[in-house]
PDB file of N, CA and C in Angstrom:
ATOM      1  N   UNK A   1      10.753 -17.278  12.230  1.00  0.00           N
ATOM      2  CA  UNK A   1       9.676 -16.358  11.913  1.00  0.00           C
ATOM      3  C   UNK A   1      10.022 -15.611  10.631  1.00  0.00           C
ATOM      4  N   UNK A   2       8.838 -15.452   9.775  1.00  0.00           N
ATOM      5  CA  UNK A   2       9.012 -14.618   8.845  1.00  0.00           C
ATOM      6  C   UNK A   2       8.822 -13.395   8.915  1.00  0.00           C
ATOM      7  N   UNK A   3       9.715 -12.257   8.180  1.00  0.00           N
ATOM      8  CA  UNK A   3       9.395 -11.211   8.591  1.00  0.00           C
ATOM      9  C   UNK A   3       8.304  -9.965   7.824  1.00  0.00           C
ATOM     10  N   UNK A   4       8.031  -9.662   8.281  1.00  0.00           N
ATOM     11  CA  UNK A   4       6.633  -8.818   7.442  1.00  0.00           C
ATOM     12  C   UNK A   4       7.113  -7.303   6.649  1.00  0.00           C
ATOM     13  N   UNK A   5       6.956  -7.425   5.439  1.00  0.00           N
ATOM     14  CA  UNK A   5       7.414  -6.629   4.684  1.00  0.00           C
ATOM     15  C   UNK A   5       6.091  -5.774   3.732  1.00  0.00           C
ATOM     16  N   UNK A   6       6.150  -4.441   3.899  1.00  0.00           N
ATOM     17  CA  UNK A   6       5.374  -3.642   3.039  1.00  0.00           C
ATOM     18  C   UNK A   6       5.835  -3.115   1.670  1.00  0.00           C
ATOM     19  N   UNK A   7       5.385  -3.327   0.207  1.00  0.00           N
ATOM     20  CA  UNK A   7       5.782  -3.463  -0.636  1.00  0.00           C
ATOM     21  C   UNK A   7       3.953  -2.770  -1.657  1.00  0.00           C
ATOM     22  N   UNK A   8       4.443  -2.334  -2.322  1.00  0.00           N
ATOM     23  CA  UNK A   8       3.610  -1.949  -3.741  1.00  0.00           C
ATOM     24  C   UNK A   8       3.796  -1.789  -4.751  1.00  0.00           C
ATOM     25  N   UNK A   9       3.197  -2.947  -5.229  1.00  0.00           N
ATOM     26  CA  UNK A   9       3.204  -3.600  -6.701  1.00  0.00           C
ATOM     27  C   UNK A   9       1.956  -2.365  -7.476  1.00  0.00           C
ATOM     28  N   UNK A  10       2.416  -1.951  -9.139  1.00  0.00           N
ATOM     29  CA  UNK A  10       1.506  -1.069  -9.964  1.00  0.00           C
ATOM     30  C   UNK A  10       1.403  -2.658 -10.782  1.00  0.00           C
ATOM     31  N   UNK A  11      -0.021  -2.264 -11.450  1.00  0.00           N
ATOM     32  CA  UNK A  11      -0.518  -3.365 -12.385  1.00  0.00           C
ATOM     33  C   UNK A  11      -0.321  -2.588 -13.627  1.00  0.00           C
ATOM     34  N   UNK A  12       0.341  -3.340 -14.664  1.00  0.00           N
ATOM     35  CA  UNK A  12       0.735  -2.214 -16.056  1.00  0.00           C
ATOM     36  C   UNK A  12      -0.446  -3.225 -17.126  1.00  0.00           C
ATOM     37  N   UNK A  13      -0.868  -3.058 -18.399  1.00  0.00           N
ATOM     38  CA  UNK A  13      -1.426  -3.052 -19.359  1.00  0.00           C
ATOM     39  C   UNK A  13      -2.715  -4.155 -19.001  1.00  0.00           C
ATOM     40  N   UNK A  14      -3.018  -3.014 -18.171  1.00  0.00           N
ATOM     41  CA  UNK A  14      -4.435  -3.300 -17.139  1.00  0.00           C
ATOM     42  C   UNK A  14      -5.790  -3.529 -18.672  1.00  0.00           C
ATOM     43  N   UNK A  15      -5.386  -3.185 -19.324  1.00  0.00           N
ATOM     44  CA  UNK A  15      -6.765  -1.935 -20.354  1.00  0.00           C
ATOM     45  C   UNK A  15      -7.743  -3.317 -21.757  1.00  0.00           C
ATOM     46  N   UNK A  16      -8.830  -3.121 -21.257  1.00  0.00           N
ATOM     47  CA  UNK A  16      -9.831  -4.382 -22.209  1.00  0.00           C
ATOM     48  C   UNK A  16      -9.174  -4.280 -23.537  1.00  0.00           C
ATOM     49  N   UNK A  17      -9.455  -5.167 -24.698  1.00  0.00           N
ATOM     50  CA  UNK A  17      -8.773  -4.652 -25.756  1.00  0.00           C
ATOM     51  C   UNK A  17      -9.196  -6.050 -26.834  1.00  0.00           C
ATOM     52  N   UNK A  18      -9.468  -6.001 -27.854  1.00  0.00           N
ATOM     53  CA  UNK A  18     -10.183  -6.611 -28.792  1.00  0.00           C
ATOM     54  C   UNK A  18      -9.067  -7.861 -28.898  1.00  0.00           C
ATOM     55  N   UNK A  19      -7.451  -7.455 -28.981  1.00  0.00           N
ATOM     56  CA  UNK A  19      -6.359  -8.685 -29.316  1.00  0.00           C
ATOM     57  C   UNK A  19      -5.306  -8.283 -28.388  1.00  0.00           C
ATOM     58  N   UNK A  20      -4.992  -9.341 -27.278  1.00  0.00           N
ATOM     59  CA  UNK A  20      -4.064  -8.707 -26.072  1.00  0.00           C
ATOM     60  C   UNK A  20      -3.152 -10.269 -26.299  1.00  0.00           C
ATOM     61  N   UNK A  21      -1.987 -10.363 -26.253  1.00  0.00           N
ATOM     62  CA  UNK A  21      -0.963 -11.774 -26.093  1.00  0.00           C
ATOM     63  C   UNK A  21      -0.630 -10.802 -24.774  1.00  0.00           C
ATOM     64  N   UNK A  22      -0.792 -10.106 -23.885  1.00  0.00           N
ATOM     65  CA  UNK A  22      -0.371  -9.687 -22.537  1.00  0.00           C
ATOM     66  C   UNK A  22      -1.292  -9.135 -21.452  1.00  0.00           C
ATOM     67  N   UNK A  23      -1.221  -9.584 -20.543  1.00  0.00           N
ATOM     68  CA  UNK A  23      -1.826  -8.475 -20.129  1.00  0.00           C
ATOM     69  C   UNK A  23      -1.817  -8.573 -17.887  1.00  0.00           C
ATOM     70  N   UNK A  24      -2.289  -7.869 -17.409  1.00  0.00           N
ATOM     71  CA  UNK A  24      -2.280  -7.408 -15.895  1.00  0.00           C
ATOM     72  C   UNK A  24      -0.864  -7.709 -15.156  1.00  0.00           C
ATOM     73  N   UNK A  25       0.197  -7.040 -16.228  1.00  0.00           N
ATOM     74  CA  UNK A  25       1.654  -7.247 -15.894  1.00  0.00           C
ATOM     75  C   UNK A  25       2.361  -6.418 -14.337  1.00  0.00           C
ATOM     76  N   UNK A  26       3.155  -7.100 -13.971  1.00  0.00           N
ATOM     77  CA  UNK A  26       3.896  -6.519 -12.682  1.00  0.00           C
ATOM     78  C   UNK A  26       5.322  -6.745 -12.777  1.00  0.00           C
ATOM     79  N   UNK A  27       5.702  -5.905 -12.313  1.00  0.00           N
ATOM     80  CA  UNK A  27       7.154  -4.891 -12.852  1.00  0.00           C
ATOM     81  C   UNK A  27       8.198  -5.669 -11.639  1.00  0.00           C
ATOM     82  N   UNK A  28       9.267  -6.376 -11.648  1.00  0.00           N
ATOM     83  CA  UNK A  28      10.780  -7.121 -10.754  1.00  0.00           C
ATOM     84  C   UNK A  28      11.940  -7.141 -11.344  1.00  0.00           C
ATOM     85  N   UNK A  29      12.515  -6.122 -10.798  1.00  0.00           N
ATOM     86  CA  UNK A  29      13.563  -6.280 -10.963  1.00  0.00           C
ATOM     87  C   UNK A  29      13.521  -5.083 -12.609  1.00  0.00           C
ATOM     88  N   UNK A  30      12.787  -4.419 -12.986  1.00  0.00           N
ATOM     89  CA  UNK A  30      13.279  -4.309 -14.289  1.00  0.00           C
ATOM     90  C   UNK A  30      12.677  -5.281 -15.007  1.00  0.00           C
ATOM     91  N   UNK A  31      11.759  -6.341 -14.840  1.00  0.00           N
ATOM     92  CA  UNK A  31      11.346  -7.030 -15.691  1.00  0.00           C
ATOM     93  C   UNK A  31       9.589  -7.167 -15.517  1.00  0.00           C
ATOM     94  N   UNK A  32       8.638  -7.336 -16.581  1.00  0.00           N
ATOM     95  CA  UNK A  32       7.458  -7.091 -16.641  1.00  0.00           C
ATOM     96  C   UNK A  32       7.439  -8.795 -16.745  1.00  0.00           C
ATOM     97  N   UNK A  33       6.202  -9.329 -15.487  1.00  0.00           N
ATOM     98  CA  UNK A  33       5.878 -10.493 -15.230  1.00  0.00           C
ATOM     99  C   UNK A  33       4.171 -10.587 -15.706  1.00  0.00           C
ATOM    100  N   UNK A  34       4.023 -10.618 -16.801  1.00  0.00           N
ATOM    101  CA  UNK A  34       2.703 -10.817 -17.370  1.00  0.00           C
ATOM    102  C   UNK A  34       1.389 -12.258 -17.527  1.00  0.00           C
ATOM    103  N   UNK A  35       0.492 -12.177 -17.706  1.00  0.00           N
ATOM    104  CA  UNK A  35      -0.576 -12.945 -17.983  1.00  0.00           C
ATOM    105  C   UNK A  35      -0.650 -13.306 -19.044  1.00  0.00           C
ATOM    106  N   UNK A  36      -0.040 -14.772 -19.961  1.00  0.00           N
ATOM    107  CA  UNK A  36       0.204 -14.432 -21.511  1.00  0.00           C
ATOM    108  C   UNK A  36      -1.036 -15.570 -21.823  1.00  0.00           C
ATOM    109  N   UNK A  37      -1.536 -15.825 -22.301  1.00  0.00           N
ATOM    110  CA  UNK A  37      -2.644 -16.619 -23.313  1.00  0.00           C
ATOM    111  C   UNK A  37      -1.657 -17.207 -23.899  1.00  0.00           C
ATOM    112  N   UNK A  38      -2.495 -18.572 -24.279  1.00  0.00           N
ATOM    113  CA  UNK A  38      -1.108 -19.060 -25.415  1.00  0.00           C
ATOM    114  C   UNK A  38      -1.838 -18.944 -26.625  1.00  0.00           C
ATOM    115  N   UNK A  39      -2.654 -17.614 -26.934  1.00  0.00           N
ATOM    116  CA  UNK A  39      -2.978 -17.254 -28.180  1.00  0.00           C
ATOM    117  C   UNK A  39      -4.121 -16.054 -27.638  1.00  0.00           C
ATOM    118  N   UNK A  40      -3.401 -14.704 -28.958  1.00  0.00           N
ATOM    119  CA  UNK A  40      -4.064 -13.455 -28.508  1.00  0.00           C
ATOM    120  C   UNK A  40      -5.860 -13.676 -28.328  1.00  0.00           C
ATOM    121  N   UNK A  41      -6.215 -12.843 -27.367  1.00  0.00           N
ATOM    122  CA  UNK A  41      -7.588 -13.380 -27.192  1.00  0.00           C
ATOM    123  C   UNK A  41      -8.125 -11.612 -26.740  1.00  0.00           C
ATOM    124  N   UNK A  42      -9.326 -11.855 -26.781  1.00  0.00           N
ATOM    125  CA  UNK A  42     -10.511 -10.518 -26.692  1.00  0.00           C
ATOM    126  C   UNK A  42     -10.551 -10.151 -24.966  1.00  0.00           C
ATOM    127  N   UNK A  43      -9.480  -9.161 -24.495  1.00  0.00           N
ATOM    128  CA  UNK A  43     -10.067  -9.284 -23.452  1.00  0.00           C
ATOM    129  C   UNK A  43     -11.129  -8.113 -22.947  1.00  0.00           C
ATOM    130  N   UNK A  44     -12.161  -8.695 -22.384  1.00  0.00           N
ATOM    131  CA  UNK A  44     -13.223  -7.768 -22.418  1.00  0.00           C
ATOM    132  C   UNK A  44     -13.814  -8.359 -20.884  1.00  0.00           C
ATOM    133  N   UNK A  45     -13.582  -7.469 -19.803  1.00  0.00           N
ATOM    134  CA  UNK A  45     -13.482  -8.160 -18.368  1.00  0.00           C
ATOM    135  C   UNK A  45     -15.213  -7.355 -17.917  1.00  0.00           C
ATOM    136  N   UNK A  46     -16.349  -8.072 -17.629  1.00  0.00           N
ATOM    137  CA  UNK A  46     -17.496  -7.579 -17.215  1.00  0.00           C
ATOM    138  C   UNK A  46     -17.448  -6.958 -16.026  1.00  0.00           C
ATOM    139  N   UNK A  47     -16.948  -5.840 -16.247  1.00  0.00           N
ATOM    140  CA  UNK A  47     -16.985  -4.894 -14.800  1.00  0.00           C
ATOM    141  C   UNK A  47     -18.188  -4.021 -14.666  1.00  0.00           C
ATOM    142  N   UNK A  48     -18.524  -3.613 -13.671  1.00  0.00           N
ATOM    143  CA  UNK A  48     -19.461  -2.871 -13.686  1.00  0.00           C
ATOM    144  C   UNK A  48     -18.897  -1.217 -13.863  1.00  0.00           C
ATOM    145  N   UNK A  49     -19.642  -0.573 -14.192  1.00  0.00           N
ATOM    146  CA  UNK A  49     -19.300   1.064 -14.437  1.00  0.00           C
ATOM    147  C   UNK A  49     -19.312   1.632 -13.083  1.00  0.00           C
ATOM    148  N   UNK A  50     -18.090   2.447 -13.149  1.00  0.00           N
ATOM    149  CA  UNK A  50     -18.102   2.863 -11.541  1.00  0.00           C
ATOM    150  C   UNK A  50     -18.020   2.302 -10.256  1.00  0.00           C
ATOM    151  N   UNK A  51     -17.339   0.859 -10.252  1.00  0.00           N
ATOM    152  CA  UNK A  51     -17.284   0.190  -9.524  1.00  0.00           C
ATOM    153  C   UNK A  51     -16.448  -0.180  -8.668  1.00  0.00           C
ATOM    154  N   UNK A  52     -15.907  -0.240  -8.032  1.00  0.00           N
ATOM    155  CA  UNK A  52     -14.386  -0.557  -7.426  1.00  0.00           C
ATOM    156  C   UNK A  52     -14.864  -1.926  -5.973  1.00  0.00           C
ATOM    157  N   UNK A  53     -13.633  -3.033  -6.671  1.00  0.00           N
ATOM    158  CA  UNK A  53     -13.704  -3.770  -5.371  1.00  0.00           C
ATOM    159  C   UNK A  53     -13.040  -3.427  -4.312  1.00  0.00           C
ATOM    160  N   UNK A  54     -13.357  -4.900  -2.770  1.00  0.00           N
ATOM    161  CA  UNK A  54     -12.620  -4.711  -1.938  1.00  0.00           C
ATOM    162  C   UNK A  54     -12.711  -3.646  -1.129  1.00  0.00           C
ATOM    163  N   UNK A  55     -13.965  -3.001  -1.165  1.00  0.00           N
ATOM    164  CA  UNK A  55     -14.480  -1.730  -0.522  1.00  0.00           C
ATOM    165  C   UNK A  55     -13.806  -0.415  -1.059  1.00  0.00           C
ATOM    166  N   UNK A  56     -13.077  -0.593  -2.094  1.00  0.00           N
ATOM    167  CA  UNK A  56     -12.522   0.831  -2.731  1.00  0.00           C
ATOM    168  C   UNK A  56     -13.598   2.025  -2.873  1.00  0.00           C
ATOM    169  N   UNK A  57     -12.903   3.101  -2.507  1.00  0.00           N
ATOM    170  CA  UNK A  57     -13.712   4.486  -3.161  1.00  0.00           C
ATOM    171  C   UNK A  57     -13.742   4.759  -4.900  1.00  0.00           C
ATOM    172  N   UNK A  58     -14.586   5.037  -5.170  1.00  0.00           N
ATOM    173  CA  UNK A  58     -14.858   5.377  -6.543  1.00  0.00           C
ATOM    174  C   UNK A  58     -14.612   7.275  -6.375  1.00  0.00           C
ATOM    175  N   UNK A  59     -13.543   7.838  -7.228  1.00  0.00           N
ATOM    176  CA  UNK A  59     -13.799   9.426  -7.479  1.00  0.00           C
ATOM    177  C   UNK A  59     -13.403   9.703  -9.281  1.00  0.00           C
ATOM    178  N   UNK A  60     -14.576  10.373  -9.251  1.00  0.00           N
ATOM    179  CA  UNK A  60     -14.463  11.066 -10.835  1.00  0.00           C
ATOM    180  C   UNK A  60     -13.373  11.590 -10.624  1.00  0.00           C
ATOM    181  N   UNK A  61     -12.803  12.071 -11.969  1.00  0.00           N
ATOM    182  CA  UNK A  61     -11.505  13.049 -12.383  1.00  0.00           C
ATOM    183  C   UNK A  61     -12.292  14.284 -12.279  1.00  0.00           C
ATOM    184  N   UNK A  62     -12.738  15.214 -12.442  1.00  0.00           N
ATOM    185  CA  UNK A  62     -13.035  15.905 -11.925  1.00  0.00           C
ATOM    186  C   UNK A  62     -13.197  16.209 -10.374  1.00  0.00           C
ATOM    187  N   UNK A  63     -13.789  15.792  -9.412  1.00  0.00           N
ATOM    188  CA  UNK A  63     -13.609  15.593  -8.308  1.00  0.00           C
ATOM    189  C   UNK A  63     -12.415  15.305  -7.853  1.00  0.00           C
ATOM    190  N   UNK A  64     -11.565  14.299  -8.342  1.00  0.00           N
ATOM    191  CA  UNK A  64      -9.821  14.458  -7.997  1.00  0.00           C
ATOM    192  C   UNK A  64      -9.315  15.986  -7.696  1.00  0.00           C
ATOM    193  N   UNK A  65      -9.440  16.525  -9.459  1.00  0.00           N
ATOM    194  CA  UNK A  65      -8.971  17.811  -9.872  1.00  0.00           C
ATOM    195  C   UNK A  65      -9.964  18.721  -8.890  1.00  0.00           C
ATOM    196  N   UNK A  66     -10.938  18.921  -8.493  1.00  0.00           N
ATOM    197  CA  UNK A  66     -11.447  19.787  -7.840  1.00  0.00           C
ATOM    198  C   UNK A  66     -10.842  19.865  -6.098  1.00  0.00           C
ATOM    199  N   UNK A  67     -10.210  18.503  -5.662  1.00  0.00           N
ATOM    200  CA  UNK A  67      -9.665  18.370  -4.480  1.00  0.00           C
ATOM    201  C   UNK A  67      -8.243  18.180  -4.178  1.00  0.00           C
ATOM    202  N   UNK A  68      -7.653  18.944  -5.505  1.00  0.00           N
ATOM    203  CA  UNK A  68      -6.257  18.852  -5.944  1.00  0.00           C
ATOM    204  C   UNK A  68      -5.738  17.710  -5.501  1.00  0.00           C
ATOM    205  N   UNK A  69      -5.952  16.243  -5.927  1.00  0.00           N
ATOM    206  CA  UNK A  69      -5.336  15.051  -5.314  1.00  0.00           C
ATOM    207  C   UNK A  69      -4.643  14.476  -6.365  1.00  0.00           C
ATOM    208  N   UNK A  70      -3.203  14.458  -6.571  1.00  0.00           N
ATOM    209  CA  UNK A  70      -2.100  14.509  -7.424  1.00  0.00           C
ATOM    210  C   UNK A  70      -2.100  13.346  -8.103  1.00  0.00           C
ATOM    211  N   UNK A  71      -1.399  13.166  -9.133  1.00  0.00           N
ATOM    212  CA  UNK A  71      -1.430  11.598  -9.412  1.00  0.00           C
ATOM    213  C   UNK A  71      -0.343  10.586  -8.850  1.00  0.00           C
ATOM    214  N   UNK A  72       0.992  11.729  -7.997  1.00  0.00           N
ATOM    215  CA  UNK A  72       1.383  10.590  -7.193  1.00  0.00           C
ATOM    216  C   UNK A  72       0.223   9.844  -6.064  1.00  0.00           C
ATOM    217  N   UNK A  73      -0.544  10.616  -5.528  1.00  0.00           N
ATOM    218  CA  UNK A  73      -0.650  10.468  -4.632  1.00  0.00           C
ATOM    219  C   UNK A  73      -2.336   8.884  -5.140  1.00  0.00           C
ATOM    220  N   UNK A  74      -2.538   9.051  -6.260  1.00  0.00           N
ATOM    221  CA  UNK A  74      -3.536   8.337  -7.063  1.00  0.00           C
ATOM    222  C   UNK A  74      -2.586   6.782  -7.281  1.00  0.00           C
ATOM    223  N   UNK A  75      -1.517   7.045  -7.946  1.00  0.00           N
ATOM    224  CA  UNK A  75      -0.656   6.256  -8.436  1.00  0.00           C
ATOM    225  C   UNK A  75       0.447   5.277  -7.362  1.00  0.00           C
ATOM    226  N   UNK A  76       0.869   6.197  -6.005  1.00  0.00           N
ATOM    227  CA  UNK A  76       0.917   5.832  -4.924  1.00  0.00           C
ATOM    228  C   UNK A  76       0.311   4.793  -3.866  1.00  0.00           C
ATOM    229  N   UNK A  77      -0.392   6.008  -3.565  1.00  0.00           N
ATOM    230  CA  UNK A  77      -1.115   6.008  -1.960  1.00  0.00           C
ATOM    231  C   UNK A  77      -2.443   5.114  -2.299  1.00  0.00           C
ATOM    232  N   UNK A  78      -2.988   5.288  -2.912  1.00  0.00           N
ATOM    233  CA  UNK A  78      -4.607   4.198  -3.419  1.00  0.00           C
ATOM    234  C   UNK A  78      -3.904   2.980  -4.253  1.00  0.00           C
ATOM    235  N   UNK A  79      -3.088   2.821  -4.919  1.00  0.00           N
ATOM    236  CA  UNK A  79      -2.977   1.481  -5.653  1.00  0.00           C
ATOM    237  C   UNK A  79      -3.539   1.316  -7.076  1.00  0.00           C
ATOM    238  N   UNK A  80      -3.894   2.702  -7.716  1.00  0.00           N
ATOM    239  CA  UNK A  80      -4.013   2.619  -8.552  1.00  0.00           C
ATOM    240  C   UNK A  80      -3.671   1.785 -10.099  1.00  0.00           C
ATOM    241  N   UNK A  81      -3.899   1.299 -11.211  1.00  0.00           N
ATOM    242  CA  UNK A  81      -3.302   1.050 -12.064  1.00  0.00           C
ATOM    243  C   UNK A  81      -2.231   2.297 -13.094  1.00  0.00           C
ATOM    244  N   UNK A  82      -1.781   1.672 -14.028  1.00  0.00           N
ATOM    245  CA  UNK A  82      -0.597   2.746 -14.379  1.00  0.00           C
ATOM    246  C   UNK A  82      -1.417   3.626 -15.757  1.00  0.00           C
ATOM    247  N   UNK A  83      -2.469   2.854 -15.951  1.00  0.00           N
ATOM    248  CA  UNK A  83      -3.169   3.423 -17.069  1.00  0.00           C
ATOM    249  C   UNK A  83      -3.855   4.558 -16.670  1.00  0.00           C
ATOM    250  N   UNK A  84      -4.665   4.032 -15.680  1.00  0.00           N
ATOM    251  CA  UNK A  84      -5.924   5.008 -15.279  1.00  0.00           C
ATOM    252  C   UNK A  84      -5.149   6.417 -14.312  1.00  0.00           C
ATOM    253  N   UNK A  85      -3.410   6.087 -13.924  1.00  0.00           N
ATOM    254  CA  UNK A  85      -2.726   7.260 -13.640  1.00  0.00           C
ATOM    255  C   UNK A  85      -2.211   8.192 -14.419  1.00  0.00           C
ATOM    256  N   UNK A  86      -2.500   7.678 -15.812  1.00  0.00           N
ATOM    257  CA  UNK A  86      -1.963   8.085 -16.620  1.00  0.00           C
ATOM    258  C   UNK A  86      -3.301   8.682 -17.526  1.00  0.00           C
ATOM    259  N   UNK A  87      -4.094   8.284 -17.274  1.00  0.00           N
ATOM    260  CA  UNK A  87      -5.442   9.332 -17.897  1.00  0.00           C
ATOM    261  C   UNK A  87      -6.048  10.254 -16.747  1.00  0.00           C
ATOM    262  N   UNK A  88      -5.460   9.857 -15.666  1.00  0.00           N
ATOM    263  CA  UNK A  88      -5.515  10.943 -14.902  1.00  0.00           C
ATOM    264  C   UNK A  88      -4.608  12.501 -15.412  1.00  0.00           C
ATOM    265  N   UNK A  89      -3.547  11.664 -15.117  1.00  0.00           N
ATOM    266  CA  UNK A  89      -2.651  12.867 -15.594  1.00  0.00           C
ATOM    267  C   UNK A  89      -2.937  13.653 -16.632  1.00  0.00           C
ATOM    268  N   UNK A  90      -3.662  13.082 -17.813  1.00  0.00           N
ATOM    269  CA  UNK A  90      -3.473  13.677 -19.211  1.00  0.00           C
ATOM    270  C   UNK A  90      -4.706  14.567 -18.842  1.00  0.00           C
ATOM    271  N   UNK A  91      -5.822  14.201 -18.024  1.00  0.00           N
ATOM    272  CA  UNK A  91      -6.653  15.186 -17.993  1.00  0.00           C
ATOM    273  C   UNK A  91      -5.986  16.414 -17.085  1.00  0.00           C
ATOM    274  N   UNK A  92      -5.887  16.213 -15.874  1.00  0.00           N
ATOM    275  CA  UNK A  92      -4.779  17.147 -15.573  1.00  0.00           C
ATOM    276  C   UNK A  92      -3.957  18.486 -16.472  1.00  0.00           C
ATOM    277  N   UNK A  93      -3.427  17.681 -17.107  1.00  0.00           N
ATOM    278  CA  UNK A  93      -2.463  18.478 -18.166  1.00  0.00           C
ATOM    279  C   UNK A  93      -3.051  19.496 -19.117  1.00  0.00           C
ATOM    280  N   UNK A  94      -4.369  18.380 -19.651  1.00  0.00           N
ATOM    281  CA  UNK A  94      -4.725  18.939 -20.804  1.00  0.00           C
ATOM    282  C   UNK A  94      -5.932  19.383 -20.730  1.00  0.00           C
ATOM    283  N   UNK A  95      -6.320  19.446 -19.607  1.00  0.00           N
ATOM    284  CA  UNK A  95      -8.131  20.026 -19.126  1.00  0.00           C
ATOM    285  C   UNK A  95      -8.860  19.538 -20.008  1.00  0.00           C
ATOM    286  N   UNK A  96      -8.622  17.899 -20.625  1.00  0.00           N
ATOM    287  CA  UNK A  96      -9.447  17.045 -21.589  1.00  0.00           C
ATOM    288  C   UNK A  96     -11.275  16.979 -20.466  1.00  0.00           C
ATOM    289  N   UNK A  97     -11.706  17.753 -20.915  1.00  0.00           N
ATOM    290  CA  UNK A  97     -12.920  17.233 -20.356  1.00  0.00           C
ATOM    291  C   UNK A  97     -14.190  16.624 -20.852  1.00  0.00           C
ATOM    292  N   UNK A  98     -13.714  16.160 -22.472  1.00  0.00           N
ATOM    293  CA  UNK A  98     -14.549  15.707 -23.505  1.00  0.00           C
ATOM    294  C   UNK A  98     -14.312  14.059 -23.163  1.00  0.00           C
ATOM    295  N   UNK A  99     -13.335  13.376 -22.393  1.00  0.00           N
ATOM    296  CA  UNK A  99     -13.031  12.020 -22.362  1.00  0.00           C
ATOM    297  C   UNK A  99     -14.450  11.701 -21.972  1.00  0.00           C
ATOM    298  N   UNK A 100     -14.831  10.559 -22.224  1.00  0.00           N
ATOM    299  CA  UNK A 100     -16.447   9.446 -22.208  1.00  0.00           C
ATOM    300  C   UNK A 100     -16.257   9.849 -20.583  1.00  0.00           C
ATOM    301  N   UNK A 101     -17.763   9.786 -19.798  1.00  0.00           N
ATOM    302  CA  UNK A 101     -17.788  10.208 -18.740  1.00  0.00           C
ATOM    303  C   UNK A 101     -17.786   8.583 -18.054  1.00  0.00           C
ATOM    304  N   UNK A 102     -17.850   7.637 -18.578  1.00  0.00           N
ATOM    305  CA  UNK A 102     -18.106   5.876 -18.344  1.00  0.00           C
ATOM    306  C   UNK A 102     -16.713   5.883 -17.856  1.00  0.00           C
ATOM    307  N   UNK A 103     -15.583   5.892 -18.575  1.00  0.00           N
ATOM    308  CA  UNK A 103     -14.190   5.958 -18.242  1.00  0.00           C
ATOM    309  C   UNK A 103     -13.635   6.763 -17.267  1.00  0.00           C
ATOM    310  N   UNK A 104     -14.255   7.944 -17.229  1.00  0.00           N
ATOM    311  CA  UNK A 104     -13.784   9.045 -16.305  1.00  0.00           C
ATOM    312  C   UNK A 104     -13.626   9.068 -14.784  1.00  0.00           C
ATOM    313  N   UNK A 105     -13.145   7.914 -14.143  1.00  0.00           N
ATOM    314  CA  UNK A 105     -13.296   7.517 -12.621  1.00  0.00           C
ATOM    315  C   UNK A 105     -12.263   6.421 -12.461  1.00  0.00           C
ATOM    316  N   UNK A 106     -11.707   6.600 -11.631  1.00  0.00           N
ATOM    317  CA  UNK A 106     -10.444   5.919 -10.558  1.00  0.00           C
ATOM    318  C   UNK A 106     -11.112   5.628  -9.457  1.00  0.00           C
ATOM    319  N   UNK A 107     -10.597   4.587  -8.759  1.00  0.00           N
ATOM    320  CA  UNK A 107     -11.257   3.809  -7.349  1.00  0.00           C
ATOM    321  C   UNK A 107      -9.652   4.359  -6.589  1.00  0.00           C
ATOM    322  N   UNK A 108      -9.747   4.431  -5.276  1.00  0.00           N
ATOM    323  CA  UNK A 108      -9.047   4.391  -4.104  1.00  0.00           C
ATOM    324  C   UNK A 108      -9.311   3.411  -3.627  1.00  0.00           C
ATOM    325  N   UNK A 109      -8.116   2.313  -3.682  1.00  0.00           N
ATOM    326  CA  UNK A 109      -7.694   1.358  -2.417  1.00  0.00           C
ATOM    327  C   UNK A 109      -7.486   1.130  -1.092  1.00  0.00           C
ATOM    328  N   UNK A 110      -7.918   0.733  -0.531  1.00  0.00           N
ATOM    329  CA  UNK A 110      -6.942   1.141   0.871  1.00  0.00           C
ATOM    330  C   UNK A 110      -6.841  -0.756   1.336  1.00  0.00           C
ATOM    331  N   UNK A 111      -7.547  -1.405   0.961  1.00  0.00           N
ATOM    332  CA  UNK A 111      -6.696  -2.215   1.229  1.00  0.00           C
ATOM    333  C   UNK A 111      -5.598  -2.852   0.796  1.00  0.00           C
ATOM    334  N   UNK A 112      -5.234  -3.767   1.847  1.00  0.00           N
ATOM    335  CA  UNK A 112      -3.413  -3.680   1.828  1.00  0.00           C
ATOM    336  C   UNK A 112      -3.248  -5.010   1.154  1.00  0.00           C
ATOM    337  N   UNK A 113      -4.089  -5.758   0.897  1.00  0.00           N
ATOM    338  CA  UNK A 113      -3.892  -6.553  -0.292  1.00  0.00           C
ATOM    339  C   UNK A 113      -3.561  -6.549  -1.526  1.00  0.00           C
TER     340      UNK A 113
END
């Protein structure tokens, strides 16, 4: 029998981008296991605005910040990516509340996939 192990993987250089040779990388050992093209390409992924799969919750940053919900607990506990924990944070920090309101939203995970 195999044995069943709980583990959470962060997705690093998650982010669309006109010329990417990398990208939806995961972190072993100290080493970043990436998605490489064998030539930089446009990635521009048709998501919908405000959307989250897999039955995820969608919450504005504001609404985070209004329900004091930390960015461990964003970056943690939901499965967040490392980007969107990290524009969490900066709003946080910097009470940026001019960021595009299109961008301004993190999904909660809960599934364990």
């Amino acid at each position: 029998m195999l044995p069943i192990v709980e583990e959470h993987e962060n997705l690093y250089n998650t982010e669309d981008s006109l010329s990417v040779e990398f990208y939806d990388c995961v972190e072993h050992n100290k080493l970043l296991y990436c998605r490489r093209p064998v030539a930089p390409i446009v990635l521009q992924r048709e998501n919908e605005i405000w959307e989250c799969y897999h039955n995820g919750i969608v919450h504005s940053f504001a609404s985070l910040l209004k329900e004091n919900i930390s960015v461990n607990t964003v970056l943690h506990d939901w499965g967040s990516t490392i980007e969107k924990a990290e524009e969490y944070s900066r709003y946080i920090k910097q009470s940026i509340k001019s960021i595009d309101e299109i961008e301004n939203y993190l999904c909660e995970c809960n599934d364990p996939q």
